[in-house]
C-alpha atoms as a PDB file:
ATOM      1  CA  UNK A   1       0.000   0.000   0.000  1.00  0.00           C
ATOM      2  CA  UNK A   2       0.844   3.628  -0.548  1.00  0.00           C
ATOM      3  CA  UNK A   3       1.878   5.873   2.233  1.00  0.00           C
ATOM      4  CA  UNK A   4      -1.000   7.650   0.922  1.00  0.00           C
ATOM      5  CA  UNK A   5      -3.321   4.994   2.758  1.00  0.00           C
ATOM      6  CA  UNK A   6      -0.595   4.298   5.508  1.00  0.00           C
ATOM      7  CA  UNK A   7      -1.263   7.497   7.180  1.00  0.00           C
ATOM      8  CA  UNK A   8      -4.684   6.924   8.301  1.00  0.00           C
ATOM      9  CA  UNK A   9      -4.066   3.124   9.671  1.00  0.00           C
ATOM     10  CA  UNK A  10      -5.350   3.914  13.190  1.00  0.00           C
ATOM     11  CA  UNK A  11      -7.907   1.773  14.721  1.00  0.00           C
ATOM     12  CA  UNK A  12     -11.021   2.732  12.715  1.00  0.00           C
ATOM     13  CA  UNK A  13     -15.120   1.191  13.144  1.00  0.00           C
ATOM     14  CA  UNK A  14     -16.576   1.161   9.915  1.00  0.00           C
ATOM     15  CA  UNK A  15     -20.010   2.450   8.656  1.00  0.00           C
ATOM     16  CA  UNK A  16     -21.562   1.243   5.377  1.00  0.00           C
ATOM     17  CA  UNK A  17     -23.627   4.023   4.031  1.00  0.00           C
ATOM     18  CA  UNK A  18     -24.945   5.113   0.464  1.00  0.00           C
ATOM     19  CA  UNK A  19     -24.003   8.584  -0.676  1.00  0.00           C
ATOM     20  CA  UNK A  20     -25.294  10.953  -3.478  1.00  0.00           C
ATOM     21  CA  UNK A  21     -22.812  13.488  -4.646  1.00  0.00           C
ATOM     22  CA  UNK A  22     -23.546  17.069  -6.668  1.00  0.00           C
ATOM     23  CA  UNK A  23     -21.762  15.100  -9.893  1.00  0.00           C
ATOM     24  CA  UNK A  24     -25.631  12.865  -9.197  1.00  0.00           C
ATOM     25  CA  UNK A  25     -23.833   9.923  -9.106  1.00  0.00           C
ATOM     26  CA  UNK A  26     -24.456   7.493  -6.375  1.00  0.00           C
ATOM     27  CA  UNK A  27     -21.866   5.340  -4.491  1.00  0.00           C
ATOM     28  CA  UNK A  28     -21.611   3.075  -1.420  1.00  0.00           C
ATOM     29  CA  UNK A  29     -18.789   3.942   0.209  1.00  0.00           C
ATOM     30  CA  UNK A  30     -17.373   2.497   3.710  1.00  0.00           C
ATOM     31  CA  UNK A  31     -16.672   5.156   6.042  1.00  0.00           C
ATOM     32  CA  UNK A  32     -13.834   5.341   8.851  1.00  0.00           C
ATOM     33  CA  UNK A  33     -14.399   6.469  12.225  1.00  0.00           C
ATOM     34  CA  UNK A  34     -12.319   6.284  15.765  1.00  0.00           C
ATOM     35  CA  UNK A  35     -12.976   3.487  17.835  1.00  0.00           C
ATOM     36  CA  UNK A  36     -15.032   5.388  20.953  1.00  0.00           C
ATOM     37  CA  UNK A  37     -16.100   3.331  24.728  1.00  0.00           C
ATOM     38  CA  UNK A  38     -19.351   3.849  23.719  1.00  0.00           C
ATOM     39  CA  UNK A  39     -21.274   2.352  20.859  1.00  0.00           C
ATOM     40  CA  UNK A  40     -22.718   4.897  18.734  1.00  0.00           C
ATOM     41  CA  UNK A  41     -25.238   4.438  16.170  1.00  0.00           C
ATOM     42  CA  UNK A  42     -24.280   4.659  12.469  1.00  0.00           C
ATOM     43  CA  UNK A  43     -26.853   7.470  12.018  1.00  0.00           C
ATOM     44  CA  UNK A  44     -25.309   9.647  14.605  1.00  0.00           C
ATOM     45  CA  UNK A  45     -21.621   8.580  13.575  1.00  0.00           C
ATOM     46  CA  UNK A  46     -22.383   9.950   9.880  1.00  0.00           C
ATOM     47  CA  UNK A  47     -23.984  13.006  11.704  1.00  0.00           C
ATOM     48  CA  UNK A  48     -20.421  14.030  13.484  1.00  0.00           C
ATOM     49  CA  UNK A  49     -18.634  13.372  10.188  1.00  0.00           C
ATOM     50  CA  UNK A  50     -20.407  15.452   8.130  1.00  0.00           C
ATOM     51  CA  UNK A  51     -20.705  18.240  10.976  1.00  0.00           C
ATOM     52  CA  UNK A  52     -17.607  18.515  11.351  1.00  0.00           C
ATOM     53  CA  UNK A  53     -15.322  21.870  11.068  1.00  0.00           C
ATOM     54  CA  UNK A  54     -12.966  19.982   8.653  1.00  0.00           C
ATOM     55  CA  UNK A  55     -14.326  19.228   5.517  1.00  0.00           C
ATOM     56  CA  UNK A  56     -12.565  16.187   4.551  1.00  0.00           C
ATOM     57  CA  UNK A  57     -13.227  12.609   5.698  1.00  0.00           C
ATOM     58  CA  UNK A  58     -11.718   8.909   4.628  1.00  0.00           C
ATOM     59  CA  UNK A  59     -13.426   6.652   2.702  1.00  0.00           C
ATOM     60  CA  UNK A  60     -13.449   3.404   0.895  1.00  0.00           C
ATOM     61  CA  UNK A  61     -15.565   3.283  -2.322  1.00  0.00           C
ATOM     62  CA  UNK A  62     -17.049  -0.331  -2.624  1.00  0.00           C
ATOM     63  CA  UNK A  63     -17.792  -0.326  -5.963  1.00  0.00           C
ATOM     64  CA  UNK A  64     -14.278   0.360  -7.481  1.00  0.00           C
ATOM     65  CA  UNK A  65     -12.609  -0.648  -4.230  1.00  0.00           C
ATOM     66  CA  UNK A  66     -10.423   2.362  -4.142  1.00  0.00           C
ATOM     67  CA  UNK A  67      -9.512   5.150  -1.026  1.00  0.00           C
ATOM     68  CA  UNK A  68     -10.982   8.155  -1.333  1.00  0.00           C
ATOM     69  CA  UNK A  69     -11.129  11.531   0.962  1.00  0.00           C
ATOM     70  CA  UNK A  70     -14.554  13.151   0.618  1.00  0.00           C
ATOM     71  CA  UNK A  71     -15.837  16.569   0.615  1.00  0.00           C
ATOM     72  CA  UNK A  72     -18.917  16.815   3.260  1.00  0.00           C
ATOM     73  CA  UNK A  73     -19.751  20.170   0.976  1.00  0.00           C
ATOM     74  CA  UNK A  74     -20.114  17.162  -2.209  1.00  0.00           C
ATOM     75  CA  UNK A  75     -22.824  15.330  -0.121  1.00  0.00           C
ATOM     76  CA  UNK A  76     -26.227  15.674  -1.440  1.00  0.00           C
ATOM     77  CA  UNK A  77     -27.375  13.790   0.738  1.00  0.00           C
ATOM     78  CA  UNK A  78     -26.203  10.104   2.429  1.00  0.00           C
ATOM     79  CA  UNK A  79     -28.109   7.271   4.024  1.00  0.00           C
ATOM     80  CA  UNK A  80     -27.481   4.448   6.399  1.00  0.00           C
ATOM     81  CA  UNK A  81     -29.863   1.514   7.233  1.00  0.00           C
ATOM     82  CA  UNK A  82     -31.835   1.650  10.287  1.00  0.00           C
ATOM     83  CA  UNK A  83     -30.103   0.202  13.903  1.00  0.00           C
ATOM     84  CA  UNK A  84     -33.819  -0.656  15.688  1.00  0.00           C
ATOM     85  CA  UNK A  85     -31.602  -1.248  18.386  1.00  0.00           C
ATOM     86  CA  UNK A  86     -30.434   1.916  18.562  1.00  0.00           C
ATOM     87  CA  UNK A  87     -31.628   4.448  16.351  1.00  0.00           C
ATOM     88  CA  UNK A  88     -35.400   3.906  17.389  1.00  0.00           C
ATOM     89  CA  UNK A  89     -35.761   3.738  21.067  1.00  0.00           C
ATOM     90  CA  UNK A  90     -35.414   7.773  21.284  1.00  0.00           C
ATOM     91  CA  UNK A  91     -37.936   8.972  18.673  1.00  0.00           C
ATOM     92  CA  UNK A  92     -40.818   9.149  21.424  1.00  0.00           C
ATOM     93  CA  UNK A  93     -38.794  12.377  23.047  1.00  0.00           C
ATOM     94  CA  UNK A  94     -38.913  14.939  20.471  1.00  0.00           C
ATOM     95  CA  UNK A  95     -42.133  16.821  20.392  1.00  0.00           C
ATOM     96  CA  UNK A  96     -42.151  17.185  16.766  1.00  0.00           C
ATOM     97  CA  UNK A  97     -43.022  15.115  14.016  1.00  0.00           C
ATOM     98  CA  UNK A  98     -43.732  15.812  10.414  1.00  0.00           C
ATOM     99  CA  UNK A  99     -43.852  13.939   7.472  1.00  0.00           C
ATOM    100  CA  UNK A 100     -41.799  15.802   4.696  1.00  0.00           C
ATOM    101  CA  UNK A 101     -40.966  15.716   1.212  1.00  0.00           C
ATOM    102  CA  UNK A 102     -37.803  17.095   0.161  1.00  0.00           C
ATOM    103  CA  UNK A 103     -37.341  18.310  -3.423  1.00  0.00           C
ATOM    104  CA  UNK A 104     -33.651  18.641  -4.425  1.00  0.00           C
ATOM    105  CA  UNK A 105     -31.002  21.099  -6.524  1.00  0.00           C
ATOM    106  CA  UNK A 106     -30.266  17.873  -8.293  1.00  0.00           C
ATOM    107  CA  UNK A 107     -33.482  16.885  -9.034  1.00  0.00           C
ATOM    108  CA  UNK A 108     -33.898  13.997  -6.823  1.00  0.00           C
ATOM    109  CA  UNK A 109     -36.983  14.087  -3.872  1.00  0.00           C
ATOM    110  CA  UNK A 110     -36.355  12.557  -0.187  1.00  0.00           C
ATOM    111  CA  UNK A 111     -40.073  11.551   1.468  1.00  0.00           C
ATOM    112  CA  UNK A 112     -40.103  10.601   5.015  1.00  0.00           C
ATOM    113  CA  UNK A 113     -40.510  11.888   8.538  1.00  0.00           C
ATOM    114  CA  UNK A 114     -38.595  14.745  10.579  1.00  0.00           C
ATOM    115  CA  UNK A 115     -37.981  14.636  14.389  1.00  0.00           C
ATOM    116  CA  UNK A 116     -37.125  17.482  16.755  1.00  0.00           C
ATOM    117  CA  UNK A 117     -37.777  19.387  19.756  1.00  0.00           C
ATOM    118  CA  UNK A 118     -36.777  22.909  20.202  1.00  0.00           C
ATOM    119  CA  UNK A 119     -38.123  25.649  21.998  1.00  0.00           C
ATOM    120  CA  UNK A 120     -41.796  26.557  22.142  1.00  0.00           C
ATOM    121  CA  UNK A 121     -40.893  29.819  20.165  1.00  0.00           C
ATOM    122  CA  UNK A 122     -39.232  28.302  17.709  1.00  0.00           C
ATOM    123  CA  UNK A 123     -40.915  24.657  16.996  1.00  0.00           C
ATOM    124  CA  UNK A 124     -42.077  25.079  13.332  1.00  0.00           C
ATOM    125  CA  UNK A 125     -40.111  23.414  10.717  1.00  0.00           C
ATOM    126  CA  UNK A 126     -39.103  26.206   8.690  1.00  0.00           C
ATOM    127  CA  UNK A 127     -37.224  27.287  12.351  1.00  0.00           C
ATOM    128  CA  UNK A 128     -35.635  23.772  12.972  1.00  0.00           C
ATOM    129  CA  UNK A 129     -34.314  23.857   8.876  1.00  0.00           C
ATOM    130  CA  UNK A 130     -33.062  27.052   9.518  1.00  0.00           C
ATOM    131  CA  UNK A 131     -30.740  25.872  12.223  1.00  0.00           C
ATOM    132  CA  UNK A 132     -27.189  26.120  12.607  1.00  0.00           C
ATOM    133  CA  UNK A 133     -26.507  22.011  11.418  1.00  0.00           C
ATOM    134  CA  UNK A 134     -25.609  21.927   7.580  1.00  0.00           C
ATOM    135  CA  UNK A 135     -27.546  18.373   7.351  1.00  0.00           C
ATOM    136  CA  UNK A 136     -31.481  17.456   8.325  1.00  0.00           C
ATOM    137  CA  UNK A 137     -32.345  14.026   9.586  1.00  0.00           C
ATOM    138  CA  UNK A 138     -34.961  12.633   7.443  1.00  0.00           C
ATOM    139  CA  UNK A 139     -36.815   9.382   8.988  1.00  0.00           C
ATOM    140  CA  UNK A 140     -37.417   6.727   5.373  1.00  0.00           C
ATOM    141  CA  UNK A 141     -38.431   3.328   5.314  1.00  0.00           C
ATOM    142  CA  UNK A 142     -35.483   1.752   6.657  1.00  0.00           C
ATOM    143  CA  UNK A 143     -33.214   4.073   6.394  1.00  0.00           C
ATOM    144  CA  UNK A 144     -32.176   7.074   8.148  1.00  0.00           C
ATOM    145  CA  UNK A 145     -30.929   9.562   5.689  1.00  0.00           C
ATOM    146  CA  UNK A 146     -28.444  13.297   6.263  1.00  0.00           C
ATOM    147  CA  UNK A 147     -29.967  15.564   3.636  1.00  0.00           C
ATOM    148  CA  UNK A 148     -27.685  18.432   2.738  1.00  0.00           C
ATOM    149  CA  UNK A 149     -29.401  21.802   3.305  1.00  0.00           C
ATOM    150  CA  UNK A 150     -27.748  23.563   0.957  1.00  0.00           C
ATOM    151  CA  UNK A 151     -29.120  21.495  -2.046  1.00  0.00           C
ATOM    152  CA  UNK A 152     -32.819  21.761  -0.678  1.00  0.00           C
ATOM    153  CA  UNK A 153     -34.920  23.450  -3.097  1.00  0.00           C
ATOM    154  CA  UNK A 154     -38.178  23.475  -0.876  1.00  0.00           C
ATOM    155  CA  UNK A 155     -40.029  21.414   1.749  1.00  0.00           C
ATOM    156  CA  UNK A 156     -43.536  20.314   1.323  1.00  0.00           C
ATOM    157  CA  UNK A 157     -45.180  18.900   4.669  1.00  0.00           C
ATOM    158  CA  UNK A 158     -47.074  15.811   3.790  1.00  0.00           C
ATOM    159  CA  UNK A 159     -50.869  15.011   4.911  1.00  0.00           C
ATOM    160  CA  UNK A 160     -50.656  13.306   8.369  1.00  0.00           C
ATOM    161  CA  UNK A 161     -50.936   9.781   7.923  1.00  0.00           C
ATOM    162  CA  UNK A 162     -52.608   7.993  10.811  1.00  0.00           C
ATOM    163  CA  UNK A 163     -49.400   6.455  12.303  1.00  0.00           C
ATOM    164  CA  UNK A 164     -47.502   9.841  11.565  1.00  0.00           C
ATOM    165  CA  UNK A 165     -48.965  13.624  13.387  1.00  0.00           C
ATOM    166  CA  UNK A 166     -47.488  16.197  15.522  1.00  0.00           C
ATOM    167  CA  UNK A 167     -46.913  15.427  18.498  1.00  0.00           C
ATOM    168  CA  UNK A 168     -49.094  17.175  20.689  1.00  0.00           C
ATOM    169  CA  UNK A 169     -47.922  19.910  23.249  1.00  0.00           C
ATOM    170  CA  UNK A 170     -48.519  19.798  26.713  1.00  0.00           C
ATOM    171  CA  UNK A 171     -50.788  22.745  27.717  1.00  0.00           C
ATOM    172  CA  UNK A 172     -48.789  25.338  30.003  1.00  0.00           C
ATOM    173  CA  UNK A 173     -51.246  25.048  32.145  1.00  0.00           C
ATOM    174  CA  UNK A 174     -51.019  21.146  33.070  1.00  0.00           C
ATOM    175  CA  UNK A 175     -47.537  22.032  34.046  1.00  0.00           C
ATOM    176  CA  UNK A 176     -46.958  22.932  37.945  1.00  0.00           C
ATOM    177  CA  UNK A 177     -45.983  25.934  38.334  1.00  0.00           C
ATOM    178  CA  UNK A 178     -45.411  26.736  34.498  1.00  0.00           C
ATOM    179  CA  UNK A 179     -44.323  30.912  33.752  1.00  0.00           C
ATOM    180  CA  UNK A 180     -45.762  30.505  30.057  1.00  0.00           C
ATOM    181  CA  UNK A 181     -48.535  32.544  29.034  1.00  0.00           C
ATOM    182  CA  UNK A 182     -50.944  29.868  27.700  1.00  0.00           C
ATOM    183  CA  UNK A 183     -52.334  33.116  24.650  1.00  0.00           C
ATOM    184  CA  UNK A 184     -48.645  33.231  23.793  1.00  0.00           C
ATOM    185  CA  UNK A 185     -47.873  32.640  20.394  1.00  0.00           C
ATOM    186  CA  UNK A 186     -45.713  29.518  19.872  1.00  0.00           C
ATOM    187  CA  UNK A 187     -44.314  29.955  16.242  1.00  0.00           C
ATOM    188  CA  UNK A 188     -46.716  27.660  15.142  1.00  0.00           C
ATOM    189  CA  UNK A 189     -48.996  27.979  11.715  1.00  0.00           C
END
């Protein structure tokens, strides 16, 4: 091997995901992270590598078996299959839920569910895209998949399907003791 490759032999854990670059073209690449205590799952693994203050990440592409450094800025958007184990268990915290589809720069559309929580003043969609994070979680069948916001064109919010809704708020006034004003506007529509 090439001291190219030599330089970044350092215990690595390996995550299998499926990426679609601004050139359109799609490729399943193996991606290198550091060993951590703690096992994380692969969705929130991807997350801190494209998040990241340095743009460039290793790679292996599977389907010409070759090295490669990626650009995070090249993402359009990347996907890894579900952990149940893992990835699922936490959904039930956020207190948002809507069922999006994406329609992207390249001409591609992502359909599938986004989760958050953020403060009452603030819980609409359009405030939680317009966040600091240059990626969006969006919830597909099997999948979980890091959109790139810069190559969103627009957002559409889906009908609620039976098994998919906002979640609802608590009232301020079930809370004990709660200092919101329950006529104060929350932000949402």
């Amino acid at each position: 091997m090439g001291s190219f490759t030599a330089t970044y032999r350092v215990p690595k854990d390996r995550v299998n995901v499926r990426i679609l670059l601004r050139n359109q073209t799609m490729h399943q690449f193996e991606l290198f992270v550091p060993i951590r205590r703690e096992r994380r799952p692969p969705g929130q693994i991807l997350r801190e590598l494209l998040e990241q203050d340095k743009p460039f990440f290793p790679g292996r592409d599977v389907d010409v078996d070759g090295f490669v450094l990626l650009h995070r800025d090249s993402v359009v958007w990347a996907a890894v299959e579900k952990d149940p184990d893992r990835e699922l268990d936490h959904l039930d915290l956020f207190d948002n839920r809507v069922r999006v589809r994406m329609e992207l720069s390249t001409g591609t559309r992502l359909e599938g569910e986004v989760y958050y929580t953020a403060p009452s003043a603030q819980s609409r969609l359009m405030d939680h895209l317009n966040g600091p994070e240059r990626f969006v979680f969006v919830h597909s069948a099997g999948r979980l998949v890091l959109a790139n916001k810069q190559y969103i064109d627009f957002v559409r919010e889906l009908p609620v399907r039976s098994s998919t809704r906002r979640l609802p708020r608590v009232p301020p006034e079930a809370l004990p003791d709660s200092p919101l004003d329950p006529e104060e506007n929350r932000g949402e529509d």
